[in-house]
C-alpha atoms as a PDB file:
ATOM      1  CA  UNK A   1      59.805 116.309 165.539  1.00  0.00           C
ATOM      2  CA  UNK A   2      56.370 115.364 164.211  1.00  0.00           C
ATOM      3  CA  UNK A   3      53.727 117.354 165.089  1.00  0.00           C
ATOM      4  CA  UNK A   4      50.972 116.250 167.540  1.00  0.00           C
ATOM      5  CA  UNK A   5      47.958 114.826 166.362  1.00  0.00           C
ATOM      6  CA  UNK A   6      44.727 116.111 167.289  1.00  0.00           C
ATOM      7  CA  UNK A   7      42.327 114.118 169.302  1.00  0.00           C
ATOM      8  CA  UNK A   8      40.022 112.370 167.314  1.00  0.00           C
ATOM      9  CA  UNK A   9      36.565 112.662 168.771  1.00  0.00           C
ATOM     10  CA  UNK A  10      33.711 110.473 167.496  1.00  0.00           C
ATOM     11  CA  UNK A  11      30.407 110.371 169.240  1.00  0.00           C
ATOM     12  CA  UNK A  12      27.821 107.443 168.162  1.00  0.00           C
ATOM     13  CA  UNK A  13      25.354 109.526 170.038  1.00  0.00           C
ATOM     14  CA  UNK A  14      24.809 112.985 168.588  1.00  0.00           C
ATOM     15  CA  UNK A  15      22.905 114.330 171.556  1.00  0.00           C
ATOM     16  CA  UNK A  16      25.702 113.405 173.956  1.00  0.00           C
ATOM     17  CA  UNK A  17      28.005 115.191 171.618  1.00  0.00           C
ATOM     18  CA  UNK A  18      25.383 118.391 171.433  1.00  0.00           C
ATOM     19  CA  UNK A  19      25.653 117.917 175.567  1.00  0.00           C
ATOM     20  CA  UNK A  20      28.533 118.028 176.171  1.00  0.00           C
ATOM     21  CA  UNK A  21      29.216 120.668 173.201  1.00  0.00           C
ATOM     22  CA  UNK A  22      26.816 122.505 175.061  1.00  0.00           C
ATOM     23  CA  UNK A  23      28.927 121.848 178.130  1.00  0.00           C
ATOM     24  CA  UNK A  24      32.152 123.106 177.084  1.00  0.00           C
ATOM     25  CA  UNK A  25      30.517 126.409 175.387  1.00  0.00           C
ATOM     26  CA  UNK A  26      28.942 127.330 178.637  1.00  0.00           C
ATOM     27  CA  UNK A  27      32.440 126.931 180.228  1.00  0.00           C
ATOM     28  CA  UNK A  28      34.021 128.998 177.532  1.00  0.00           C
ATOM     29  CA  UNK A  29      36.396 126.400 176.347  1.00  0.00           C
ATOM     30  CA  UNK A  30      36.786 123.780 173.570  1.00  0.00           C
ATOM     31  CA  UNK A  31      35.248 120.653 173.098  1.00  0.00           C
ATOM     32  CA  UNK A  32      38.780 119.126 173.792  1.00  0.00           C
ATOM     33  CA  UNK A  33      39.817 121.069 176.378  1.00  0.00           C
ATOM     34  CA  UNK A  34      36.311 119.921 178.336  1.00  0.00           C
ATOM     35  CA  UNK A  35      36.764 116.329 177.759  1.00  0.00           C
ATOM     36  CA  UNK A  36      40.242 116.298 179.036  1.00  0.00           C
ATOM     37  CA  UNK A  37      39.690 118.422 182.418  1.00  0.00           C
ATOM     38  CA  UNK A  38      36.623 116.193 183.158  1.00  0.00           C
ATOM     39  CA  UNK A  39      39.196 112.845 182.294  1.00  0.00           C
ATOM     40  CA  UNK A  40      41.608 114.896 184.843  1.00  0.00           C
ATOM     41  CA  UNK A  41      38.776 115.847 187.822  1.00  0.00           C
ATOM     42  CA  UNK A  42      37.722 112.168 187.270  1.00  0.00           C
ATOM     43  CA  UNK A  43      41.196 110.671 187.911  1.00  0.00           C
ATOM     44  CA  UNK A  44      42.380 112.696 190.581  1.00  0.00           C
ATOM     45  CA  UNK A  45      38.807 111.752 192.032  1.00  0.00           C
ATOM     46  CA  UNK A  46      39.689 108.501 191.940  1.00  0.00           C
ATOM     47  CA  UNK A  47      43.055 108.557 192.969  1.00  0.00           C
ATOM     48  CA  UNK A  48      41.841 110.470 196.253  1.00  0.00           C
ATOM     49  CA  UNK A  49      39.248 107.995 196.815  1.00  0.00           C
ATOM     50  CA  UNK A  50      42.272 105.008 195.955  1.00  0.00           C
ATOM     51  CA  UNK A  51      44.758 106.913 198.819  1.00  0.00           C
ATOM     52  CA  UNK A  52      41.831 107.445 201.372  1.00  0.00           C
ATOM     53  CA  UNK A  53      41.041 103.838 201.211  1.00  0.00           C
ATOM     54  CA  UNK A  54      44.712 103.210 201.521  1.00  0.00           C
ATOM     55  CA  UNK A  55      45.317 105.580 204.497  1.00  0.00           C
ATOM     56  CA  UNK A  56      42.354 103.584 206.379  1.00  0.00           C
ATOM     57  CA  UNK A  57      43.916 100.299 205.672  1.00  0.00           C
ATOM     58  CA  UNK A  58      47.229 101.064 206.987  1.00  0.00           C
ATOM     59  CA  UNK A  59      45.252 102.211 210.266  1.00  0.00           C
ATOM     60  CA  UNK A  60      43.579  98.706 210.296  1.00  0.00           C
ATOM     61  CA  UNK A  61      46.637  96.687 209.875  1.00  0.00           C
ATOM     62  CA  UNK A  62      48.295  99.171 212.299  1.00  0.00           C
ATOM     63  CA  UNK A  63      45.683  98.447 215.205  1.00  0.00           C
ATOM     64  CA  UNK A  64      45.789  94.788 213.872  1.00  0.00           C
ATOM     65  CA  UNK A  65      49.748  95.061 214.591  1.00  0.00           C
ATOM     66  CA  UNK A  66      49.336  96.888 218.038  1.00  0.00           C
ATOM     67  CA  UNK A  67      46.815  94.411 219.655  1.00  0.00           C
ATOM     68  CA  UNK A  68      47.544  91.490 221.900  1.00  0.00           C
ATOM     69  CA  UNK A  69      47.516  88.091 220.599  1.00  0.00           C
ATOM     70  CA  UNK A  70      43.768  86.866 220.843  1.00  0.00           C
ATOM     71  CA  UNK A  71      42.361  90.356 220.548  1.00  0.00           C
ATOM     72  CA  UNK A  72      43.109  90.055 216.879  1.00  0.00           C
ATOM     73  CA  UNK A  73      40.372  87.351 216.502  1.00  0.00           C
ATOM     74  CA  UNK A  74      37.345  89.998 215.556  1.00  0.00           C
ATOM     75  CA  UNK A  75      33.859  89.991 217.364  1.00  0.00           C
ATOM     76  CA  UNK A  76      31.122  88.347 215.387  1.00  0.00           C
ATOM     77  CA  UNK A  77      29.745  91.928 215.453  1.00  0.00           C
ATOM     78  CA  UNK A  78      33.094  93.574 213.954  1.00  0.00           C
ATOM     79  CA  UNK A  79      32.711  90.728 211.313  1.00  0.00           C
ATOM     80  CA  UNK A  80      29.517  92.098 210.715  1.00  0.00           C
ATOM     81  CA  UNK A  81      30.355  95.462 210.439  1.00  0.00           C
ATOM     82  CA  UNK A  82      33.371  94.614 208.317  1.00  0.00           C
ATOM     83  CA  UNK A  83      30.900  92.749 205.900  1.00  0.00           C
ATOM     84  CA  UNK A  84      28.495  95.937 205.599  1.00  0.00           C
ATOM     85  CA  UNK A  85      30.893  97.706 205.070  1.00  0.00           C
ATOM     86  CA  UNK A  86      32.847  96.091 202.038  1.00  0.00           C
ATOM     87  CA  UNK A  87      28.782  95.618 201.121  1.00  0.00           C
ATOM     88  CA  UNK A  88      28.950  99.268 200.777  1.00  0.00           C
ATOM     89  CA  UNK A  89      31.993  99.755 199.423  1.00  0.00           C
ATOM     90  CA  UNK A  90      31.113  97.513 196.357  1.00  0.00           C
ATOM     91  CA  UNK A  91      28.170  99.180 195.585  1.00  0.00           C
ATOM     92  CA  UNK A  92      29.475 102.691 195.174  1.00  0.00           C
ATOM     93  CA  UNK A  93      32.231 101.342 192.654  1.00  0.00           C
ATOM     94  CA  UNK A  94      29.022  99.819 191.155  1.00  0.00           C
ATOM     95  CA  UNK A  95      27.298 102.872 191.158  1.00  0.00           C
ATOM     96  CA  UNK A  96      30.596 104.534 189.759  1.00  0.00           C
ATOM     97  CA  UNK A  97      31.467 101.952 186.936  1.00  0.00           C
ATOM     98  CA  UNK A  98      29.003 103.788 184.351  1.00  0.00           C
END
């Protein structure tokens, strides 16, 4: 069995590289090491985030389920509200895309 290759790590910027050197010193691990935990703690971040959006959707289409016919039709405030909040929602995965 071949032996693993090392990860190759190339940074056009050298200050980020010094950062984040700097970074992984202070936590008393490698450069590699710090890169991958931060990929991990950013994944599992997002994977909470995925399965608490997930959890509040299958409560929506739960009460959507559970209500009488013609309470399903939404307010023109809970359309509102609904609008705000997807509003909101799009501008923290904005905020999170960098």
């Amino acid at each position: 069995m071949p032996e693993p290759k090392a990860m190759n790590l190339r940074f056009p910027d050298p200050e980020q590289r010094a950062a984040i050197a700097a970074a992984a010193k202070q936590e008393g691990v490698s450069l590699q090491e710090y890169i991958l935990s931060a990929a991990y703690a950013r994944a599992t971040a997002v994977e909470a985030r995925f399965l608490e959006g997930f959890k509040e959707s299958m409560a929506r289409s739960g009460a959507a389920f559970a209500a009488e016919p013609g309470d399903a039709d939404p307010s023109a405030e809970q359309r509102a509200a609904e609008r705000e909040a997807q509003r909101d929602l799009e501008s923290q995965e904005r905020g999170h895309a960098a």
